[in-house]
Protein backbone atom coordinates (compact mmCIF):
# COMPACT_ATOMS: atom_id res chain seq x y z
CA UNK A 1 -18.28 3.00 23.43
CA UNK A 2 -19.89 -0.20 22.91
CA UNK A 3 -19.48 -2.10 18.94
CA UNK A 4 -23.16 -1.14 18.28
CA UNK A 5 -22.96 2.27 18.70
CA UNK A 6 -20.15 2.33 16.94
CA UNK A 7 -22.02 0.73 14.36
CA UNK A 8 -25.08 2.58 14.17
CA UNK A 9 -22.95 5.99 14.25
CA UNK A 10 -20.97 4.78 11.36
CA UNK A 11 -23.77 3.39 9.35
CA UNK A 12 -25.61 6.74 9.68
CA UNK A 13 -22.39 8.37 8.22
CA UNK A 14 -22.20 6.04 5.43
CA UNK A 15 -26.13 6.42 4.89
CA UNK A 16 -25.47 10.60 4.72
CA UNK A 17 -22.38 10.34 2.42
CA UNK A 18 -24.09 7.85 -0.11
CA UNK A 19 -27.80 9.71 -0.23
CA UNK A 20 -26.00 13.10 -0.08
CA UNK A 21 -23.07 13.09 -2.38
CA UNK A 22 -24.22 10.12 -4.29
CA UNK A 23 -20.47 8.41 -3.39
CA UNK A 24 -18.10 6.93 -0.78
CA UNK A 25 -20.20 4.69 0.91
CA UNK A 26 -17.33 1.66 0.49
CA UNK A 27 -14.66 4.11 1.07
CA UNK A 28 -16.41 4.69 4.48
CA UNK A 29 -18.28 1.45 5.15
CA UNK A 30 -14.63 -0.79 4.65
CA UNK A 31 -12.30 1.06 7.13
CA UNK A 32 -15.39 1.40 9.68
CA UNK A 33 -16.03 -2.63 9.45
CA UNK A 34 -12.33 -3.31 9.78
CA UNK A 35 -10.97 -0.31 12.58
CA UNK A 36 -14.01 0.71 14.34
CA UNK A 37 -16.00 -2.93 14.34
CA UNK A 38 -12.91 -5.50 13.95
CA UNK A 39 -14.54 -7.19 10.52
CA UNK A 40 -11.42 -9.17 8.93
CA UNK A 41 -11.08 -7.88 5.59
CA UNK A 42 -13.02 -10.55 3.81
CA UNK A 43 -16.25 -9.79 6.55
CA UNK A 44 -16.10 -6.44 5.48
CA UNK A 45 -15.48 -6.57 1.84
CA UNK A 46 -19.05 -8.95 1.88
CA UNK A 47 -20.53 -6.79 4.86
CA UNK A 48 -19.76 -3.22 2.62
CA UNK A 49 -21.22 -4.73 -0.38
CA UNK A 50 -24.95 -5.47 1.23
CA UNK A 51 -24.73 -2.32 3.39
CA UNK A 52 -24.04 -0.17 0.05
CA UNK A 53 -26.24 -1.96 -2.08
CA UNK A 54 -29.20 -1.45 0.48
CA UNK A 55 -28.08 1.83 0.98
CA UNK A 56 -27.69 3.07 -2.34
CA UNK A 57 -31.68 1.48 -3.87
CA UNK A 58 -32.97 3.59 -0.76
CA UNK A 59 -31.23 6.81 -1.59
CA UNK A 60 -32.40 5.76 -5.87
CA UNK A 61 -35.72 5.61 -4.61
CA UNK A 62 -35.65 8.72 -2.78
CA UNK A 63 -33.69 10.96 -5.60
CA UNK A 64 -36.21 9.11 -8.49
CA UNK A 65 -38.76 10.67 -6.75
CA UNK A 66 -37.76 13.79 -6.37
CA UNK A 67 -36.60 13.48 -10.51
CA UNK A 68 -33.32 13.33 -10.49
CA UNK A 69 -32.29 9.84 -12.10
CA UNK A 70 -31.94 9.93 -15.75
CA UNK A 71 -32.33 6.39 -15.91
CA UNK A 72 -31.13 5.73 -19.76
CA UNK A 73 -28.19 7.70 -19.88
CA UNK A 74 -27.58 6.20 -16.24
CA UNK A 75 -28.59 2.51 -17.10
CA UNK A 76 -26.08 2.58 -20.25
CA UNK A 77 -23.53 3.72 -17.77
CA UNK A 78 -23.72 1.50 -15.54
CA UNK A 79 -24.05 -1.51 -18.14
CA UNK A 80 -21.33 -0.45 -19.84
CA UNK A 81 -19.06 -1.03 -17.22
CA UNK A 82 -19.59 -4.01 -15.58
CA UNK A 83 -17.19 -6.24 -18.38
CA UNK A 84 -14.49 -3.55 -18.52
CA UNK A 85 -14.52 -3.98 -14.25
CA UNK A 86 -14.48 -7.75 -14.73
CA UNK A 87 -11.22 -7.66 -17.01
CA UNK A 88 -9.72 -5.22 -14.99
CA UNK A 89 -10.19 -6.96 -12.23
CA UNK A 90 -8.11 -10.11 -13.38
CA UNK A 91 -5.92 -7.54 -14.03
CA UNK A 92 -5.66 -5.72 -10.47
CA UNK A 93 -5.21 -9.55 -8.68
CA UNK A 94 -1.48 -9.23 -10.26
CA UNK A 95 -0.49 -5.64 -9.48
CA UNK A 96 1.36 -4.75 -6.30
CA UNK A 97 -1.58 -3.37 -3.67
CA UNK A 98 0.76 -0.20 -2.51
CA UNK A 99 0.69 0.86 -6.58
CA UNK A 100 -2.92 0.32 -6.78
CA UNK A 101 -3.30 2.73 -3.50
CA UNK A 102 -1.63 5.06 -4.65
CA UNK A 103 -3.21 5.12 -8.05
CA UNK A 104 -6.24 5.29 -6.41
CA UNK A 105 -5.78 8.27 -4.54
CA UNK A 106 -3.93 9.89 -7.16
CA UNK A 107 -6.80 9.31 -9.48
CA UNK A 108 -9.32 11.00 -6.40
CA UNK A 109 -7.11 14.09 -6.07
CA UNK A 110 -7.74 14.58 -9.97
CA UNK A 111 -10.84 13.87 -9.66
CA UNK A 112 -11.14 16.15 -6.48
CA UNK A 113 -9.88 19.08 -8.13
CA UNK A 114 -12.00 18.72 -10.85
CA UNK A 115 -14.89 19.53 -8.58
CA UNK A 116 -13.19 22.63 -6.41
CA UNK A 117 -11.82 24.72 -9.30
CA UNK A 118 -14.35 26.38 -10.70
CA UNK A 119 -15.68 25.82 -14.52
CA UNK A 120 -13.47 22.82 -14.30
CA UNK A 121 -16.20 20.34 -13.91
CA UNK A 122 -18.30 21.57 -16.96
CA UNK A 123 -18.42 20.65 -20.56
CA UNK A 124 -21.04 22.14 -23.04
CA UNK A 125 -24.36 19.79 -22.70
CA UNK A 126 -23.71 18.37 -26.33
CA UNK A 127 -21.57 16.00 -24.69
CA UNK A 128 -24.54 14.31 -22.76
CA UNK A 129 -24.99 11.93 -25.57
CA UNK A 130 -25.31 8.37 -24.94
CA UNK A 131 -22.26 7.50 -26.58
CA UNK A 132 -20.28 9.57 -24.56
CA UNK A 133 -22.02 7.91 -21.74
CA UNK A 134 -21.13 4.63 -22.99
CA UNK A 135 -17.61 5.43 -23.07
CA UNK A 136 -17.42 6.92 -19.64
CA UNK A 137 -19.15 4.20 -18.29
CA UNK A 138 -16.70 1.62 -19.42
CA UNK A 139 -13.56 3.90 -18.11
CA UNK A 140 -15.63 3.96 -15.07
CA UNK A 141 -16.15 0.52 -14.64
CA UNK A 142 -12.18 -0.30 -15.87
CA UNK A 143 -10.69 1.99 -12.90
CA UNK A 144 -13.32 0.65 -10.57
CA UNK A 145 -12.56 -3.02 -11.19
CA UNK A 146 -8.72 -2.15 -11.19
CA UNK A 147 -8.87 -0.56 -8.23
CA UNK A 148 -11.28 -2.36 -5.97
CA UNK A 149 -13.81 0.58 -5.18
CA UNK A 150 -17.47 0.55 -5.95
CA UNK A 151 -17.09 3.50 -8.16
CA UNK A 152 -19.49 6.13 -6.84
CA UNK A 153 -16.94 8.89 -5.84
CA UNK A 154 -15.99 8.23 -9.53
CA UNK A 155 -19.20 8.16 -10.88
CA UNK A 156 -20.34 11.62 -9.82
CA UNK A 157 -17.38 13.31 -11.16
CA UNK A 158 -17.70 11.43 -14.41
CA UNK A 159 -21.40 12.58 -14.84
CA UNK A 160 -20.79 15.79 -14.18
CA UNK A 161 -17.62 16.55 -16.19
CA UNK A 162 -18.00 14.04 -18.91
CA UNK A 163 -21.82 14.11 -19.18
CA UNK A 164 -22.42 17.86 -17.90
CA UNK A 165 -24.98 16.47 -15.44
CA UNK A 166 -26.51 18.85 -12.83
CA UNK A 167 -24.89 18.05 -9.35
CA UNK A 168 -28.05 16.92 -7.98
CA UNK A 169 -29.08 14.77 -10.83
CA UNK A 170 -25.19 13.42 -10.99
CA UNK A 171 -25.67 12.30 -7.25
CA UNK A 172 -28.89 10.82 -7.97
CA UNK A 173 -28.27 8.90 -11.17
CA UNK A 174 -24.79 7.75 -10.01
CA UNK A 175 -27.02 5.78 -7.13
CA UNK A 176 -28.24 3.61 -9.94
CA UNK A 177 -24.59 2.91 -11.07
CA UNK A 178 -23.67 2.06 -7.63
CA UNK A 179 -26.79 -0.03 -6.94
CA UNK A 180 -26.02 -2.18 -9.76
CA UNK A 181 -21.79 -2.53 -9.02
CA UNK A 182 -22.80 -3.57 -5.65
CA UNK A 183 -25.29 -6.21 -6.57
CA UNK A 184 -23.09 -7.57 -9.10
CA UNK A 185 -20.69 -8.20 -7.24
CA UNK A 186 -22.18 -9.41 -4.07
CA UNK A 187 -24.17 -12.49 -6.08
CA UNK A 188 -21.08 -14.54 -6.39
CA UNK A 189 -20.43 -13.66 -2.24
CA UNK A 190 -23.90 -15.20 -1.34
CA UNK A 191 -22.90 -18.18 -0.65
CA UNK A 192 -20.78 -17.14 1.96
CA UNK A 193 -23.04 -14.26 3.90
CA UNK A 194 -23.20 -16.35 7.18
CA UNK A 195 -20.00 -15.42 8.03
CA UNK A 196 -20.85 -11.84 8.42
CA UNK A 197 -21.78 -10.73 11.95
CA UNK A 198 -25.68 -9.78 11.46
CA UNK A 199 -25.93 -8.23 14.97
CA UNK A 200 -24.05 -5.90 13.85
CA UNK A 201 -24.82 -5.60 10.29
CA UNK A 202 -28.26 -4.80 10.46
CA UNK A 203 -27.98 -2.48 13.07
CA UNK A 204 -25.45 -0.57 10.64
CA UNK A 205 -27.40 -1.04 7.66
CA UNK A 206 -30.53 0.39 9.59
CA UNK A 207 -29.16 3.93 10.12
CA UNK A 208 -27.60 4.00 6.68
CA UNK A 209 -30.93 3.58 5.21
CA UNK A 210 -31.98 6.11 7.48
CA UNK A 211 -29.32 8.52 6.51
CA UNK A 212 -29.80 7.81 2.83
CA UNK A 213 -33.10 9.31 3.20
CA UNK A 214 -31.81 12.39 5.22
CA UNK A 215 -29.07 12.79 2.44
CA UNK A 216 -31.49 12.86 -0.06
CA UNK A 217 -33.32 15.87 1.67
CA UNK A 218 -30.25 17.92 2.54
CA UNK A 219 -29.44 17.96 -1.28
CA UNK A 220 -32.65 20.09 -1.66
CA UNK A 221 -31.42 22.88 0.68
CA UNK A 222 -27.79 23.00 -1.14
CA UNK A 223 -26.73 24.54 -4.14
CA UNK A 224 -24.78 22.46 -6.74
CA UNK A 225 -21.87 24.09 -6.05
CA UNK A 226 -21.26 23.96 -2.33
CA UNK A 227 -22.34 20.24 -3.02
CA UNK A 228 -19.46 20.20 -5.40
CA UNK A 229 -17.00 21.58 -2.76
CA UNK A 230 -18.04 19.53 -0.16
CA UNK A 231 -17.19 16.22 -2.57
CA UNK A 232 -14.61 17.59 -3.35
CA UNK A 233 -12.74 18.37 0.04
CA UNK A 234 -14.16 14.91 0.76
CA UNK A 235 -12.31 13.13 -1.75
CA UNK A 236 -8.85 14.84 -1.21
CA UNK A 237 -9.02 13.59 2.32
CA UNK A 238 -9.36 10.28 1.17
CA UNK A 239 -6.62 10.47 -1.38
CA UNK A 240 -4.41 12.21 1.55
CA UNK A 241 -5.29 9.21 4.06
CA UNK A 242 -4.47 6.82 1.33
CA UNK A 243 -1.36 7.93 0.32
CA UNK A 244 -0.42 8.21 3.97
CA UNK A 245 -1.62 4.73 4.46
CA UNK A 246 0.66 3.78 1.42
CA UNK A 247 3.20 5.52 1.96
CA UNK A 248 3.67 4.79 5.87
């Protein structure tokens, strides 16, 4: 199979997982860019970042049209974050990378099971204030920074637990927190962009565009809660693959 349909196959998984479940676009995009397409791990760190970022405004576009982005409870989130990710990520450069793994996936599996046992992802809907979305927001954006992820696996099950968000309106408001981790962080990478290999790039962020937009359509045909399972089983195979990988 030649690198660019391995890339367009991969991008239009990516594209599905981030307009669908509103999360794990990184979590896919990295090990694709680095296994599949043979990115070093720099490439693909940069490469992840525009391909999410792109990505993730499509699928905000798509979801704020359909109304479901609560865009100040979402906008506080997401601003409340990015200086608890910036200390934490001074932090993470001095912690052993096998302890962040595997607090990583430990931290998904919670988070997974939190979505898969039922009535354990609700709260009553007085604690959708905006100080609790403050708060969450700058846990969010502390575990995110620590951990090197761009948060939106996290930020789903935050807005639905913490915030008692509707599923759909979790997935599509946790697109704006994404949008705005990923462009934050790629401005201080622009300098170095031309090492990324556009021919394969823009093929891959093509069909993740694409599949944003098909995401975005399948949530209308799903119920919350088979949209909760399916995040969840998603996220305790990437805490099981994690662990392995830390472990091994």
């Amino acid at each position: 199979m030649t690198t660019l349909i391995l890339a367009l196959i991969a991008g239009s998984v990516v594209g599905l997982a981030l307009g669908g479940l509103g999360g794990g676009g990184s979590m896919l995009a990295i090990p694709a860019l680095i296994y599949l397409l043979r990115f070093s791990p720099s490439q693909a760190t940069t490469a992840s970042l525009l391909i999410v970022a792109a990505t993730s405004l499509t699928g905000l576009i798509a979801h704020a049209r359909a109304g479901r982005v609560r865009w100040r409870t979402g906008t506080m989130f997401a601003t409340a974050g990015l200086p608890a990710a910036a200390a934490a990520g001074a932090v993470s450069v001095k912690l052993p990378g096998a302890l962040l793994t595997v607090a990583f996936a430990l931290l998904a599996g919670l988070a997974a099971g939190r979505m898969l046992i039922p009535g354990a992802a609700t709260v009553p809907s007085a604690a959708a204030g905006l100080g609790k979305a403050t708060a969450a927001g700058a846990g969010l954006g502390a575990v995110t920074g620590l951990l090197g992820v761009g948060g939106g696996f996290l930020a789903v099950p935050a807005l639905v637990s913490v915030l008692a968000f509707p599923m759909g309106e979790a997935i599509g408001t946790s697109l704006l927190v994404i949008s705005a981790n990923a462009l934050a962080a790629l401005l201080p990478r622009l300098g170095g962009t031309g090492a990324v290999g556009w021919a394969i790039v823009g093929p891959f962020t093509g069909t993740a565009v694409l599949g944003a937009w098909g995401g975005e359509r399948w949530v209308k045909r799903i119920s919350g809660r088979t949209l909760q399972k399916v995040f969840g089983i998603t996220l305790l195979a990437i805490a099981a693959l994690m662990l392995i990988d830390a472990l091994h």
